[in-house]
PDB file of N, CA and C in Angstrom:
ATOM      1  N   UNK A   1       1.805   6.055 -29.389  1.00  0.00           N
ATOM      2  CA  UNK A   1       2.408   4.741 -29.215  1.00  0.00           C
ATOM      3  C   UNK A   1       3.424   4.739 -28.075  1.00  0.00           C
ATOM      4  N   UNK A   2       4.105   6.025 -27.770  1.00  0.00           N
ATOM      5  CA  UNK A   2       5.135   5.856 -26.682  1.00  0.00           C
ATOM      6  C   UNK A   2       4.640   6.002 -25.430  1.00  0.00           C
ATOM      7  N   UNK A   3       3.317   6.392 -25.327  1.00  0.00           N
ATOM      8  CA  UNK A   3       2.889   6.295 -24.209  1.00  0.00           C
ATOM      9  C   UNK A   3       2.349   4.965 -24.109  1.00  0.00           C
ATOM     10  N   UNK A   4       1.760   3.866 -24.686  1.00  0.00           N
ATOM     11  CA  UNK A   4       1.532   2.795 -24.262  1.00  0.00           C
ATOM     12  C   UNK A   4       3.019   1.570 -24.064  1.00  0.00           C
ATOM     13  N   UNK A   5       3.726   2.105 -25.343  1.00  0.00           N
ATOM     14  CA  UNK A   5       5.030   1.885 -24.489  1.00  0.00           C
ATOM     15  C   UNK A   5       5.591   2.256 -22.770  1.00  0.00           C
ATOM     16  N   UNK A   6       5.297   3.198 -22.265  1.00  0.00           N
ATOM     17  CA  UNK A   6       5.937   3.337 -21.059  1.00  0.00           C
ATOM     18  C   UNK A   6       4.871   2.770 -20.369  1.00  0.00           C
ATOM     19  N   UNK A   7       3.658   2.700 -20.829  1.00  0.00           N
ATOM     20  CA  UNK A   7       2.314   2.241 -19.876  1.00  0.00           C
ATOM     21  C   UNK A   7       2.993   0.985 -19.490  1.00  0.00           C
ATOM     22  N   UNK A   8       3.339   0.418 -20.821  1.00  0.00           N
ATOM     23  CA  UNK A   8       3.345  -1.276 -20.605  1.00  0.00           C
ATOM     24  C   UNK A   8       4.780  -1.394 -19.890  1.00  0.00           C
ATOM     25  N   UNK A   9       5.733  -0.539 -19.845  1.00  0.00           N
ATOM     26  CA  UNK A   9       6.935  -0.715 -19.269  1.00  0.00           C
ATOM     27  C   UNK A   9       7.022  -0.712 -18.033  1.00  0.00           C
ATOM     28  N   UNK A  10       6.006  -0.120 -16.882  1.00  0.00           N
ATOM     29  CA  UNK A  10       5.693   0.229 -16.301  1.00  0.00           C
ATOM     30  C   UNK A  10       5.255  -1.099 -15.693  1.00  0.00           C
ATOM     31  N   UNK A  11       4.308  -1.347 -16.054  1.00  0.00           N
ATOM     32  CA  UNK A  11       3.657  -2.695 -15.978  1.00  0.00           C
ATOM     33  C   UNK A  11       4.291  -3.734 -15.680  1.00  0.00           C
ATOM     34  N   UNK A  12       5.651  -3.819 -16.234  1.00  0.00           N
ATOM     35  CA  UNK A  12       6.150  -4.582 -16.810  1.00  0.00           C
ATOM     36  C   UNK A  12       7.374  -4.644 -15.310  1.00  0.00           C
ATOM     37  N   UNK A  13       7.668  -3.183 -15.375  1.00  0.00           N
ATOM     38  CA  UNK A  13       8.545  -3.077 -14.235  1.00  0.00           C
ATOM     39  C   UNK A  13       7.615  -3.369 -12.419  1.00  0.00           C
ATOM     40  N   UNK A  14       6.593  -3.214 -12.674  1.00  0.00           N
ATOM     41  CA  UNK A  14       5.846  -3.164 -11.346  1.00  0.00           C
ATOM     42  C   UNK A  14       6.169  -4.963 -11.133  1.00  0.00           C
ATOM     43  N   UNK A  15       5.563  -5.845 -12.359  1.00  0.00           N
ATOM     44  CA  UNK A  15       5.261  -7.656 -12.727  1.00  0.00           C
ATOM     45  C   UNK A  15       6.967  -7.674 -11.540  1.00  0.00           C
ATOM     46  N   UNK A  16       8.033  -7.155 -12.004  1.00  0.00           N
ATOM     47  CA  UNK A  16       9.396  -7.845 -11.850  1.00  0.00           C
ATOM     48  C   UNK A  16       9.667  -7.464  -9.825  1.00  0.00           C
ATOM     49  N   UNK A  17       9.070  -6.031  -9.790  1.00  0.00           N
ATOM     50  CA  UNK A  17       9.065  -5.924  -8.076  1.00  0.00           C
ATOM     51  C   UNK A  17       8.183  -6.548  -7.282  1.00  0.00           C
ATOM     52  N   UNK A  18       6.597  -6.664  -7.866  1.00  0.00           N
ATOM     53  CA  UNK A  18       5.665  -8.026  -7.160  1.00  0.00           C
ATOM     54  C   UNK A  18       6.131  -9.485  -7.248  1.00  0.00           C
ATOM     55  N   UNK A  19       6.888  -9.577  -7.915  1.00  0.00           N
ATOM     56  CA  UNK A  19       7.304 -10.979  -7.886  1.00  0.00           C
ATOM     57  C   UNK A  19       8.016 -11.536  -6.864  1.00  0.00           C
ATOM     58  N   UNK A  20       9.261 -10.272  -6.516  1.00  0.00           N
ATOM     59  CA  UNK A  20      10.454 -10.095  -5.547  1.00  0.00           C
ATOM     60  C   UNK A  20       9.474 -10.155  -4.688  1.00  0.00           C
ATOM     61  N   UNK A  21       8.453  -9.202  -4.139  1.00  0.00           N
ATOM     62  CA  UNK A  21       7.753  -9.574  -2.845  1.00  0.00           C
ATOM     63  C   UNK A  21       7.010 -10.816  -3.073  1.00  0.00           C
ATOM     64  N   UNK A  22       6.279 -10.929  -3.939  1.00  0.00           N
ATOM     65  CA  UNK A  22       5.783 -12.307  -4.015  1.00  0.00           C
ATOM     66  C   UNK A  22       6.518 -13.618  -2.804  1.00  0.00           C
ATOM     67  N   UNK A  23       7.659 -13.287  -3.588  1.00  0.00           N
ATOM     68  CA  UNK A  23       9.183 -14.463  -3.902  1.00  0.00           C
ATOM     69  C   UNK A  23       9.208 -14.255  -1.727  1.00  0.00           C
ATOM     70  N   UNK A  24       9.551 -13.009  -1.465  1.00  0.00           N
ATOM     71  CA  UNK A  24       9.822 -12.632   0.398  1.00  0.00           C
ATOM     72  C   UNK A  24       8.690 -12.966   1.114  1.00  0.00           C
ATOM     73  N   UNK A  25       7.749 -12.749   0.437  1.00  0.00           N
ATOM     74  CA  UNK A  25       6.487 -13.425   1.321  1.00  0.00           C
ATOM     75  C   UNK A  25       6.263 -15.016   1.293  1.00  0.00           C
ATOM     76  N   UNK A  26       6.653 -15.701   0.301  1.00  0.00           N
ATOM     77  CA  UNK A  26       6.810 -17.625   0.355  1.00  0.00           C
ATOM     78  C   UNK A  26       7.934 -17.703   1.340  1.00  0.00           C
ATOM     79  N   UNK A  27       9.346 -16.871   1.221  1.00  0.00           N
ATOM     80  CA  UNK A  27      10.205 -17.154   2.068  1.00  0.00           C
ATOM     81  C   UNK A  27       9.401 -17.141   3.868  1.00  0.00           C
ATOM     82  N   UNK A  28       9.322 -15.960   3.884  1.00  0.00           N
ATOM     83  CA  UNK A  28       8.579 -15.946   5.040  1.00  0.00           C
ATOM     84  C   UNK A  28       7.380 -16.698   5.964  1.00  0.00           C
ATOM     85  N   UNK A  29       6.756 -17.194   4.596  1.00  0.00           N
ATOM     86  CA  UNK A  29       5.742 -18.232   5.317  1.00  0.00           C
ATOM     87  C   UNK A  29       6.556 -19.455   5.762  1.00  0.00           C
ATOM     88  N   UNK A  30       7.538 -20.034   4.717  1.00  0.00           N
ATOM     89  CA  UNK A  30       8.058 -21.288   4.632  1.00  0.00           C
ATOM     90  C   UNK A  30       9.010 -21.176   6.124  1.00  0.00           C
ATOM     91  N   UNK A  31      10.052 -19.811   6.566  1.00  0.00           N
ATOM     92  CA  UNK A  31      10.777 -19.619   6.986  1.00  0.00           C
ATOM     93  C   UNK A  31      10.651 -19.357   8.769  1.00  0.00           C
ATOM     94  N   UNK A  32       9.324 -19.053   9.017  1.00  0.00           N
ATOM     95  CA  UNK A  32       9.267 -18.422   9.819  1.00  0.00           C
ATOM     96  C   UNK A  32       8.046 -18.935  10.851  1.00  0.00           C
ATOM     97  N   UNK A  33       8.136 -18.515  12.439  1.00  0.00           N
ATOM     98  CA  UNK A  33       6.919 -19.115  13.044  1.00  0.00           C
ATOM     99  C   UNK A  33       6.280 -18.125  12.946  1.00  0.00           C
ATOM    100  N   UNK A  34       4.875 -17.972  12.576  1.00  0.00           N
ATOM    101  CA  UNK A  34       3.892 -16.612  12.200  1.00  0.00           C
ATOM    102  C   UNK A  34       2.926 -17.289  12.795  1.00  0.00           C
ATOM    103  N   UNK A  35       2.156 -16.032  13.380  1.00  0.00           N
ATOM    104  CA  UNK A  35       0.938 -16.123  13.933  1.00  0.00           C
ATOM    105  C   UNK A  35      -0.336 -16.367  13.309  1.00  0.00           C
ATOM    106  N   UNK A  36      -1.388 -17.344  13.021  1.00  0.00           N
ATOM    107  CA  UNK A  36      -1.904 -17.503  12.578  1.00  0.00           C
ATOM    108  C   UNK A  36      -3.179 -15.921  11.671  1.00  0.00           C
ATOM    109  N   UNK A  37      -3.258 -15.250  12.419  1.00  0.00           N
ATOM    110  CA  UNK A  37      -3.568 -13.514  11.655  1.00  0.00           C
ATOM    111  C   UNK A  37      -2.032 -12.994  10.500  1.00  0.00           C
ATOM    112  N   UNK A  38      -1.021 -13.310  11.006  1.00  0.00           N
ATOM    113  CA  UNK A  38       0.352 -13.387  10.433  1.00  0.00           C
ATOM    114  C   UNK A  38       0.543 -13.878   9.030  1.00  0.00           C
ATOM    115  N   UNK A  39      -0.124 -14.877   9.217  1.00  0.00           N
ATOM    116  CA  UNK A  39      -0.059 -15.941   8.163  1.00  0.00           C
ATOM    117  C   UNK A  39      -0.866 -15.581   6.514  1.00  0.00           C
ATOM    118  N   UNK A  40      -2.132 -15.243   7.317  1.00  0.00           N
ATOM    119  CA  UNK A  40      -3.503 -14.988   6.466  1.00  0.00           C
ATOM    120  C   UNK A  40      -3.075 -13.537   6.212  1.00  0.00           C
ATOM    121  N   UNK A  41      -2.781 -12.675   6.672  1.00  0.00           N
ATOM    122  CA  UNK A  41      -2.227 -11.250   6.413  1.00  0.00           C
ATOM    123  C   UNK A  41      -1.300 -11.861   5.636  1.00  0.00           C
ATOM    124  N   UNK A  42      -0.112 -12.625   4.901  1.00  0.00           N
ATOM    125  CA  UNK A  42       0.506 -12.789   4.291  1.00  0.00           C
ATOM    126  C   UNK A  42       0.459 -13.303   2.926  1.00  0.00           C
ATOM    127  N   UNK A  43      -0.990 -14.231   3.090  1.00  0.00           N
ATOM    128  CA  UNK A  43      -1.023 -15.079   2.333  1.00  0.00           C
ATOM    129  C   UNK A  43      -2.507 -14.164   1.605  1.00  0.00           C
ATOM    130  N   UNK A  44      -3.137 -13.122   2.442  1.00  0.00           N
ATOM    131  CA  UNK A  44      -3.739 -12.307   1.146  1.00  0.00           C
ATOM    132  C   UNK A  44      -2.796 -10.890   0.711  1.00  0.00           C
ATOM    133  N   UNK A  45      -2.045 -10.710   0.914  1.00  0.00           N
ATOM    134  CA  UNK A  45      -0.999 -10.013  -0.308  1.00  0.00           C
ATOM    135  C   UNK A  45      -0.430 -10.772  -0.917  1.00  0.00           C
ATOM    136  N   UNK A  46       0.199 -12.137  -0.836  1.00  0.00           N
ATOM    137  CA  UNK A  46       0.720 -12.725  -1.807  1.00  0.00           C
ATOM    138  C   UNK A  46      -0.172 -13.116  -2.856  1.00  0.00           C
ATOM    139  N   UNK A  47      -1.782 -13.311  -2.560  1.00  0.00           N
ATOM    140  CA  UNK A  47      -2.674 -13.654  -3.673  1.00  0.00           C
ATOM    141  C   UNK A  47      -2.987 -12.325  -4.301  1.00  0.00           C
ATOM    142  N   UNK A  48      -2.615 -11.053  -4.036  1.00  0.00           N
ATOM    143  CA  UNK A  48      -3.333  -9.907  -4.656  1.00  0.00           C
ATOM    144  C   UNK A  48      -1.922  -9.580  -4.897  1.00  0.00           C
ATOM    145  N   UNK A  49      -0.969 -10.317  -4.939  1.00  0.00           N
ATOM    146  CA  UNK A  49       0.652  -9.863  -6.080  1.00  0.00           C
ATOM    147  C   UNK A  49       0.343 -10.704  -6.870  1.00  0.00           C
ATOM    148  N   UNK A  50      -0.317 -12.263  -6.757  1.00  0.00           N
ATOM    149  CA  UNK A  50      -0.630 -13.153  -8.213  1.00  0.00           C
ATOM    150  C   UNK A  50      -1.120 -12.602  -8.987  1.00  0.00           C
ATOM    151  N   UNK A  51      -2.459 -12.294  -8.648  1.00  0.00           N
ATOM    152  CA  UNK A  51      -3.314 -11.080  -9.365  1.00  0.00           C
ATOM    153  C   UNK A  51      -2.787 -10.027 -10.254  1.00  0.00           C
ATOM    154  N   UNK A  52      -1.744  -9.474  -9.800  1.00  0.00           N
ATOM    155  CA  UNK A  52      -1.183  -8.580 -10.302  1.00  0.00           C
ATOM    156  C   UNK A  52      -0.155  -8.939 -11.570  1.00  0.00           C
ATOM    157  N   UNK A  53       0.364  -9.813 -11.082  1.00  0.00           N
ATOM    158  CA  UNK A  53       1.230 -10.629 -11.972  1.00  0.00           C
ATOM    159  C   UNK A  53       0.706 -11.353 -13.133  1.00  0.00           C
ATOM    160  N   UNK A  54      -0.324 -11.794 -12.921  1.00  0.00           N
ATOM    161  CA  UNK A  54      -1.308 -12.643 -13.946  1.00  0.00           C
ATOM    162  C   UNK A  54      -1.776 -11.271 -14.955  1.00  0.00           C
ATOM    163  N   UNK A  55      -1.910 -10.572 -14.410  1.00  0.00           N
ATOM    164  CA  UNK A  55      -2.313  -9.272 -15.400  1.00  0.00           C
ATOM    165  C   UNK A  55      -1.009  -8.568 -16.172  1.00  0.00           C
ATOM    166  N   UNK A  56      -0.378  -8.285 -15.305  1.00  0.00           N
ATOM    167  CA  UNK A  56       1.060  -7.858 -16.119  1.00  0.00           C
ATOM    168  C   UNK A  56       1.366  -9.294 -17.375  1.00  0.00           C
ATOM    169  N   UNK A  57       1.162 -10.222 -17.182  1.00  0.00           N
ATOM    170  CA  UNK A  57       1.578 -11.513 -18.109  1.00  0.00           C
ATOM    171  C   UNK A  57       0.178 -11.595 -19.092  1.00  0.00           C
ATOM    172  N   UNK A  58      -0.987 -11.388 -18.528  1.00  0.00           N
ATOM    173  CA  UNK A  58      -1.627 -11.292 -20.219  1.00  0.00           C
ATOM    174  C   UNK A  58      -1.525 -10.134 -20.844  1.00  0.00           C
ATOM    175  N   UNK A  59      -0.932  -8.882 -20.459  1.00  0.00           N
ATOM    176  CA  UNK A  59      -0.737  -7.529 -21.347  1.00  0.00           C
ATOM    177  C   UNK A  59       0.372  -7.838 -21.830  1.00  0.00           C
ATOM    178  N   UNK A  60       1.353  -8.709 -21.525  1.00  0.00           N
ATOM    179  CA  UNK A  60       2.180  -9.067 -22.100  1.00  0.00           C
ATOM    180  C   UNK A  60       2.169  -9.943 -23.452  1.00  0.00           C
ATOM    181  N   UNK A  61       1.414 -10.650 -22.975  1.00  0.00           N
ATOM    182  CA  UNK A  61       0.875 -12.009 -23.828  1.00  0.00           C
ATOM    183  C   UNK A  61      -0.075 -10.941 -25.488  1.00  0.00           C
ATOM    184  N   UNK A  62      -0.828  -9.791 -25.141  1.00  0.00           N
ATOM    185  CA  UNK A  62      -1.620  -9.197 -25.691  1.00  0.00           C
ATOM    186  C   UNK A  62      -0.540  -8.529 -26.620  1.00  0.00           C
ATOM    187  N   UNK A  63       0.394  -7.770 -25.896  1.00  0.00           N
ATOM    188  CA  UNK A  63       1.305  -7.316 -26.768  1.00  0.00           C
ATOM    189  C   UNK A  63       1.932  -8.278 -27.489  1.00  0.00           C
ATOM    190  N   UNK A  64       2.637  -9.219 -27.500  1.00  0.00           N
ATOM    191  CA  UNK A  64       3.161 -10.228 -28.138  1.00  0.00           C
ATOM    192  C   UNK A  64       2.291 -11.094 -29.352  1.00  0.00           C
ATOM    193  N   UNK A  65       0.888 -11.034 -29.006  1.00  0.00           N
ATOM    194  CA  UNK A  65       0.222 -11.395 -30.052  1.00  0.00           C
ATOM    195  C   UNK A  65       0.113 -10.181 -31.119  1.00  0.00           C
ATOM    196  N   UNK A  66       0.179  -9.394 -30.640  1.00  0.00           N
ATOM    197  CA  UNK A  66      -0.312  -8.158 -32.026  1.00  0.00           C
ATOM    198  C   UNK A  66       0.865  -7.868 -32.579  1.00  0.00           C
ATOM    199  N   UNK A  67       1.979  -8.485 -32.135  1.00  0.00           N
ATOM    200  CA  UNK A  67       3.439  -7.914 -32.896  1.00  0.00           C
ATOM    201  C   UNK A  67       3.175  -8.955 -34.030  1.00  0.00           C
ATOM    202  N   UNK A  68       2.767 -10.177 -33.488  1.00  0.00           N
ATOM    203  CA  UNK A  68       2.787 -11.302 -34.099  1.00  0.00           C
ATOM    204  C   UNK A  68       2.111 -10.862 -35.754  1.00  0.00           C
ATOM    205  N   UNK A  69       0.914 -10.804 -35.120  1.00  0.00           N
ATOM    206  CA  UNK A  69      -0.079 -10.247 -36.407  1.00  0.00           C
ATOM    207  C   UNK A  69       0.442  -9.239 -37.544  1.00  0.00           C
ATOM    208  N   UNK A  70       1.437  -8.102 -37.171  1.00  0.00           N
ATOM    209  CA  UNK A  70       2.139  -7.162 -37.962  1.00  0.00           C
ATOM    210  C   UNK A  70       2.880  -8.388 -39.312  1.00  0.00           C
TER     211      UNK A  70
END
């Protein structure tokens, strides 16, 4: 069990640093004149941090239902 504990902590801690970049990469689009390769280079890591994030939030969601069930 303590290893899926740190699995999910892990997880959990990665969700809170993709977000922060998430969060620097909107600044940056919104903020900045970028080159159209600039842009699209930006705007596919920010969709493959959603990705990431959307997954960290249903293992979350997964854990939270099975506590439920206890």
């Amino acid at each position: 069990m303590s290893e899926n504990k740190s699995e999910a902590n892990k997880d959990f801690d990665d969700f809170e640093q993709n977000l922060l970049f998430l969060q620097k990469i909107v600044n940056e689009l919104e903020n900045q004149d970028l080159s159209l390769s600039e842009t699209i280079e930006l705007y596919e890591k920010g969709q493959l941090l959603v990705k990431h994030c959307n997954q960290a939030l249903e293992k979350a969601q997964l854990i939270i239902t099975n506590y439920e069930k206890i």
